[in-house]
C-alpha atoms as a PDB file:
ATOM      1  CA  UNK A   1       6.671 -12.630  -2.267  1.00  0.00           C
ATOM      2  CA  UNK A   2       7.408  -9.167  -4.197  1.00  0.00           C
ATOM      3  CA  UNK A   3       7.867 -10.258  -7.471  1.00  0.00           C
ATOM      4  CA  UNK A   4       5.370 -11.675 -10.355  1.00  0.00           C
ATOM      5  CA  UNK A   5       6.703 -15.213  -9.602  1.00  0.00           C
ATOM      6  CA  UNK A   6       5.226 -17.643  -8.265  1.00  0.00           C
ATOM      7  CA  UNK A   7       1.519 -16.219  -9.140  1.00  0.00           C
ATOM      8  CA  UNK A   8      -0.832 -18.162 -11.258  1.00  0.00           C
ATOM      9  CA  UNK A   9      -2.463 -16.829 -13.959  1.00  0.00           C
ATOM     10  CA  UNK A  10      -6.685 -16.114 -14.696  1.00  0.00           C
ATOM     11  CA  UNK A  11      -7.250 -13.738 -11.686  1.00  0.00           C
ATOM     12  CA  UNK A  12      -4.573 -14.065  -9.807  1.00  0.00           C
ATOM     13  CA  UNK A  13      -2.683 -11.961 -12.297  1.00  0.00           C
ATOM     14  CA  UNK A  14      -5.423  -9.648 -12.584  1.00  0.00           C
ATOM     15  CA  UNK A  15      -4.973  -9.108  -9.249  1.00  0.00           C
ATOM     16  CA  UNK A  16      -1.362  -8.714  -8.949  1.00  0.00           C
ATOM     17  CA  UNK A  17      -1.484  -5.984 -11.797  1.00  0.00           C
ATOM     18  CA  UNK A  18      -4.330  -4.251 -10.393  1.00  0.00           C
ATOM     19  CA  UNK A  19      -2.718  -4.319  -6.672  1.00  0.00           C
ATOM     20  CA  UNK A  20       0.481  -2.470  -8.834  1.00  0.00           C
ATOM     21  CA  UNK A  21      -1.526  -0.058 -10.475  1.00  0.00           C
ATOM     22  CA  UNK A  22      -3.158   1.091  -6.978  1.00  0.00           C
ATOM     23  CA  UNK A  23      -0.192   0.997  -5.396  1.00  0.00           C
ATOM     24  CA  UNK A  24       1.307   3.126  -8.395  1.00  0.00           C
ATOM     25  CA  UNK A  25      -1.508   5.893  -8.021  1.00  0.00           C
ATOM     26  CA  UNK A  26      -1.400   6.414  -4.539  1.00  0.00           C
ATOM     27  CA  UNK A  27       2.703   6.632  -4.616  1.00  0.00           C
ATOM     28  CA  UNK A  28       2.474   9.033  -7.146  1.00  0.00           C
ATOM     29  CA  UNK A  29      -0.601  10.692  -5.043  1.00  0.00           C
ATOM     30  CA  UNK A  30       2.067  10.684  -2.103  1.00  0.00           C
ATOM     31  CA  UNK A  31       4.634  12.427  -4.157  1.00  0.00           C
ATOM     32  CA  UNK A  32       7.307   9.226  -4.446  1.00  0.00           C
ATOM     33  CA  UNK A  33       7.458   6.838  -7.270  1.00  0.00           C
ATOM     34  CA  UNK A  34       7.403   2.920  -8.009  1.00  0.00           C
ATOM     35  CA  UNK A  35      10.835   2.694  -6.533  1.00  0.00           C
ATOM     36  CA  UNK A  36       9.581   3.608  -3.162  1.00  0.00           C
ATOM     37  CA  UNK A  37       6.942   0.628  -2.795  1.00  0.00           C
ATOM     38  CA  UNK A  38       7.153  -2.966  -2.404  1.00  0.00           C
ATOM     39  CA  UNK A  39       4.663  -5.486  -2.401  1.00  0.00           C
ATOM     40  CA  UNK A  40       3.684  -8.897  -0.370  1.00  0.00           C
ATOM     41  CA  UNK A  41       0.764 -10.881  -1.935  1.00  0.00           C
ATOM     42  CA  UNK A  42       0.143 -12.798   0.947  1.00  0.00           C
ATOM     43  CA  UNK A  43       0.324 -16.563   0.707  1.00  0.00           C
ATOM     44  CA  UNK A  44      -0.320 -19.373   3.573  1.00  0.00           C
ATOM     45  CA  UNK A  45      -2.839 -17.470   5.030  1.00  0.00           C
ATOM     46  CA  UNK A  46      -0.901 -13.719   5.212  1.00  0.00           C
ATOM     47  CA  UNK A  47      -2.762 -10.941   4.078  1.00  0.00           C
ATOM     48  CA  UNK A  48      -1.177  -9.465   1.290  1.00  0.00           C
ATOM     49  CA  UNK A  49       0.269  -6.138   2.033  1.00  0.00           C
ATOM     50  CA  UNK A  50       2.149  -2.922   0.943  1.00  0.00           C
ATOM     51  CA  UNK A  51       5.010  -0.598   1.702  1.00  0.00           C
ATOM     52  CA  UNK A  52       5.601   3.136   0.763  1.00  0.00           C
ATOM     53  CA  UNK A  53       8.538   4.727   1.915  1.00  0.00           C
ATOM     54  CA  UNK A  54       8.042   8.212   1.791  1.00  0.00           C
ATOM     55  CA  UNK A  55      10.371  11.270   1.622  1.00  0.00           C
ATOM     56  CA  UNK A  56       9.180  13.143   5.071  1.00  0.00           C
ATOM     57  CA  UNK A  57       9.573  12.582   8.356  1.00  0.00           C
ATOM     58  CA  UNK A  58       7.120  13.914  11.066  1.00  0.00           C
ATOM     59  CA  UNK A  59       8.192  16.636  13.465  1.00  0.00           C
ATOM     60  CA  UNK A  60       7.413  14.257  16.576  1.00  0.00           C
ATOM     61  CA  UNK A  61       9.800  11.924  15.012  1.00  0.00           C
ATOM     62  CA  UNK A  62      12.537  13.777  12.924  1.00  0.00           C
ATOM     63  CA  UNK A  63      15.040  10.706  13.231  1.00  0.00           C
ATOM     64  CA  UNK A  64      12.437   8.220  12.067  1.00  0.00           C
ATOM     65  CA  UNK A  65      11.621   7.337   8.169  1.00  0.00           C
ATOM     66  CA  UNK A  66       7.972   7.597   7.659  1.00  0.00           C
ATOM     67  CA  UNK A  67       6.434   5.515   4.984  1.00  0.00           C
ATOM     68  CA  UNK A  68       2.582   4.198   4.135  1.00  0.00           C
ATOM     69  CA  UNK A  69       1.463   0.603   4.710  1.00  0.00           C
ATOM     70  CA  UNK A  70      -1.708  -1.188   3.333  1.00  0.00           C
ATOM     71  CA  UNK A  71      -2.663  -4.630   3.956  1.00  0.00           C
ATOM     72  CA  UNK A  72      -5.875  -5.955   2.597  1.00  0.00           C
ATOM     73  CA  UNK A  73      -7.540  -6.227   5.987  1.00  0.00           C
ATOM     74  CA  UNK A  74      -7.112  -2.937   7.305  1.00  0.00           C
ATOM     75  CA  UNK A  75      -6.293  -0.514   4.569  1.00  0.00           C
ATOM     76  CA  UNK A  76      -4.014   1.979   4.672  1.00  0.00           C
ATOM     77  CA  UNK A  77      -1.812   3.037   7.609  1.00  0.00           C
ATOM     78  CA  UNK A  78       1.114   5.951   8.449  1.00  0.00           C
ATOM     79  CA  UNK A  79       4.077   4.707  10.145  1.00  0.00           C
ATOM     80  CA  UNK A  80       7.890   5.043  11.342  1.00  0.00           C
ATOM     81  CA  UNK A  81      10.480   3.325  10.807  1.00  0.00           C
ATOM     82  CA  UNK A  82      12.410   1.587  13.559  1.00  0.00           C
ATOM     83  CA  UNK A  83      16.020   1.797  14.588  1.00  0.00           C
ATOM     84  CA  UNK A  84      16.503  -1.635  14.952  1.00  0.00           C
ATOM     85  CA  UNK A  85      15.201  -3.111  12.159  1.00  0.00           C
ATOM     86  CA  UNK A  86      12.174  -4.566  13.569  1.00  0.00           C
ATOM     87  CA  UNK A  87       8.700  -3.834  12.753  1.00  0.00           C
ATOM     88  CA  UNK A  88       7.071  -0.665  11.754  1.00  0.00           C
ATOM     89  CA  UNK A  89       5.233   1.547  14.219  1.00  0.00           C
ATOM     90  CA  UNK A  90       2.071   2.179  13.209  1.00  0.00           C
ATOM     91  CA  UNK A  91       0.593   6.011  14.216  1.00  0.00           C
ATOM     92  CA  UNK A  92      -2.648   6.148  12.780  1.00  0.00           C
ATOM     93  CA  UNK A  93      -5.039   4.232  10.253  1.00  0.00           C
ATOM     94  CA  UNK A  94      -6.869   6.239   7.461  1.00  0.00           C
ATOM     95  CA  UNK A  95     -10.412   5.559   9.019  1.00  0.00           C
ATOM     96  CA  UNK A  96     -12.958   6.165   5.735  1.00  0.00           C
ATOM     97  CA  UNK A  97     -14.445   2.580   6.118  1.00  0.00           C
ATOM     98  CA  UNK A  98     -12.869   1.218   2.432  1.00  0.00           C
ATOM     99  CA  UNK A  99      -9.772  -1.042   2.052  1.00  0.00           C
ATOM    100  CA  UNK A 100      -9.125   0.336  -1.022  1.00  0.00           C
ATOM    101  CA  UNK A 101      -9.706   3.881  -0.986  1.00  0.00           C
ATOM    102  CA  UNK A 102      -8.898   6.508  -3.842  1.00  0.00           C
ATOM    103  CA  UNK A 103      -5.610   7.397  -4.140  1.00  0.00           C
ATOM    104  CA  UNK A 104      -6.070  11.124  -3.606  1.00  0.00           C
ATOM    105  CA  UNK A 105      -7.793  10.163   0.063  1.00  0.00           C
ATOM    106  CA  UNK A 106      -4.630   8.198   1.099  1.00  0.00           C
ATOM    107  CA  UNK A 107      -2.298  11.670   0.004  1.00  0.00           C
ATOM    108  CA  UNK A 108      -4.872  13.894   2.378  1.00  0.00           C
ATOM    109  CA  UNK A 109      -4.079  11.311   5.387  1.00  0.00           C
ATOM    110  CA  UNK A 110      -1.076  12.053   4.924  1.00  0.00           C
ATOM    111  CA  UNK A 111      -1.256  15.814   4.557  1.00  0.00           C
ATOM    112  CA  UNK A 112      -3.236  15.856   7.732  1.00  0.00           C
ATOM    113  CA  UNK A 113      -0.354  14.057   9.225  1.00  0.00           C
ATOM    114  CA  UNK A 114       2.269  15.853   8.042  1.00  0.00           C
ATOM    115  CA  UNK A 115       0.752  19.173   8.753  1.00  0.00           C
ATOM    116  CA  UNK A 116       0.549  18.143  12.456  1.00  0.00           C
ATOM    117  CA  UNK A 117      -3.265  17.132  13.043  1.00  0.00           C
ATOM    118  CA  UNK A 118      -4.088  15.417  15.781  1.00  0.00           C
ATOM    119  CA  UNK A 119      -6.720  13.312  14.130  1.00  0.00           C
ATOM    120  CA  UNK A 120      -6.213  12.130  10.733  1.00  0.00           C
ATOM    121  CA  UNK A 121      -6.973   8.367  11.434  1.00  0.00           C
ATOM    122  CA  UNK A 122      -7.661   6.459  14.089  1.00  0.00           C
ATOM    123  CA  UNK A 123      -5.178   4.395  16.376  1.00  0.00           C
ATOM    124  CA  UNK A 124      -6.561   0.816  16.183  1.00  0.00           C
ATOM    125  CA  UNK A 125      -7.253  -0.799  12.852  1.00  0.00           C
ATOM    126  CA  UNK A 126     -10.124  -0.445  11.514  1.00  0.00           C
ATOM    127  CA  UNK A 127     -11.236  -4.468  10.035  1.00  0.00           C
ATOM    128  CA  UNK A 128     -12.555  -3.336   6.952  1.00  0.00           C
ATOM    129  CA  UNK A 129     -12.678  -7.006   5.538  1.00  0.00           C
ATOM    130  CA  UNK A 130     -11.622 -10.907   5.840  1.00  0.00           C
ATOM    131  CA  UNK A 131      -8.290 -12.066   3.967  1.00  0.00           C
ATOM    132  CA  UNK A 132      -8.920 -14.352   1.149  1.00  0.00           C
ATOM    133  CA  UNK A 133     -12.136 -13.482  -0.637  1.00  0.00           C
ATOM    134  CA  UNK A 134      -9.665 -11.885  -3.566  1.00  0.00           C
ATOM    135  CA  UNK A 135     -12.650 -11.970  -5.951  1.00  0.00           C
ATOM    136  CA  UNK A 136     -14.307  -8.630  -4.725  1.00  0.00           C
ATOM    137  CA  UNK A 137     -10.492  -7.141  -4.570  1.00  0.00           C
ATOM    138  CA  UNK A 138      -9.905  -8.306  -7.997  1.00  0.00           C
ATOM    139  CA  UNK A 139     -12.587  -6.407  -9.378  1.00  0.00           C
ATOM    140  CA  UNK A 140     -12.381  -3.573  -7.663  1.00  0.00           C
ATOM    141  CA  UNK A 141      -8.651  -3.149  -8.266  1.00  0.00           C
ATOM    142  CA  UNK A 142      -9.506  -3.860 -12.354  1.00  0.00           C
ATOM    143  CA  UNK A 143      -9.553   0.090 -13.012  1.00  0.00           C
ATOM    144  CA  UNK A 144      -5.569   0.600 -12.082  1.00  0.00           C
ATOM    145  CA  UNK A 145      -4.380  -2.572 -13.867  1.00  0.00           C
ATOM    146  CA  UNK A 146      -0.692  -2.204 -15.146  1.00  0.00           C
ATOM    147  CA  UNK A 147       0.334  -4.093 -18.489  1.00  0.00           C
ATOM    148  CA  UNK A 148       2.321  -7.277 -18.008  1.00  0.00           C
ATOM    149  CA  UNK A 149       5.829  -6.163 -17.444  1.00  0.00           C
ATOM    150  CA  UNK A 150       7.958  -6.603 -20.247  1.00  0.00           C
ATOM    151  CA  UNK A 151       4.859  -6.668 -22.673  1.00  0.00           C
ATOM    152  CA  UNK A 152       3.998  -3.847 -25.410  1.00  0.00           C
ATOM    153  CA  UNK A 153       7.065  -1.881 -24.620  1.00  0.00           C
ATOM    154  CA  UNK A 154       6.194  -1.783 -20.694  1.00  0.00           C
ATOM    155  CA  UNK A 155       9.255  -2.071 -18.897  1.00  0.00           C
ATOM    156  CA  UNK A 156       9.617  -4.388 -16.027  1.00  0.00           C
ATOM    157  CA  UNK A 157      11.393  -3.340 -12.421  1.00  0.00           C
ATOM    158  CA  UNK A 158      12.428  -5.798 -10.021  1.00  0.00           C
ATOM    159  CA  UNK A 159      10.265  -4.956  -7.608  1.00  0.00           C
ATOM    160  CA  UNK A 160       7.347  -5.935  -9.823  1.00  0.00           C
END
């Protein structure tokens, strides 16, 4: 699910605007804005997850779209687009031992990337934490929270 529907109020919408706000910060850390990302909150037992395409490709993989993933069990992770629609291919994971970490961390992964290092992650994910126990998230994602779309002259995309 990518919208606000379907998601309960009390701190599940805390959540879902804080998730937004983080994802906000580090697009705009990456250089792209909210019309670049897109956003899964999980559900059933699915981690809930991001999506940032970005506007660079890699020079190991000039025909390939590169974009930013985050899920809440790993953290963040560079990838390429596929040709044939199927699943992203994960590179490297921003290895820094947080889920969540500060948006200007995320934009140096991805300078280290871009700029060709060999190193800037590490190739299997890293487990920072369990699915589920959104409590913790929720609190920690409090500082980025976005208005309620549509509220106080905030306007609302359909992404969000």
């Amino acid at each position: 699910m990518n919208t606000l529907m379907g998601v309960a109020g009390g701190a599940d919408l805390r959540l879902v605007r804080g998730l937004r706000g983080y994802l906000a910060a580090v697009a705009t850390a990456a250089g792209v804005g909210m019309e670049s990302c897109t956003v899964d909150f999980g559900g059933t037992g699915a981690p809930m997850s991001a999506y940032i395409a970005l506007d660079h490709r890699l020079p190991r993989f000039p025909d390939r779209d590169l974009a930013l993933v985050w899920d809440e069990r790993h953290g963040w992770a560079l990838a390429v687009e596929t040709h044939s629609g199927e699943d992203l291919i994960v590179l490297t994971y921003l290895d820094n031992g947080d889920v969540l970490p500060e948006p200007a961390e995320v934009a140096s992964f991805l300078a280290a990337a871009r700029a060709n290092d060999p190193a800037p992650g590490r190739p299997d994910p890293p487990g920072h934490r369990r699915p589920g126990d959104q409590d913790a998230l929720t609190d920690r994602l409090d500082r980025y929270r976005l208005a309620d779309p549509g509220r106080n002259g905030a306007s609302s995309s359909s992404l969000w």
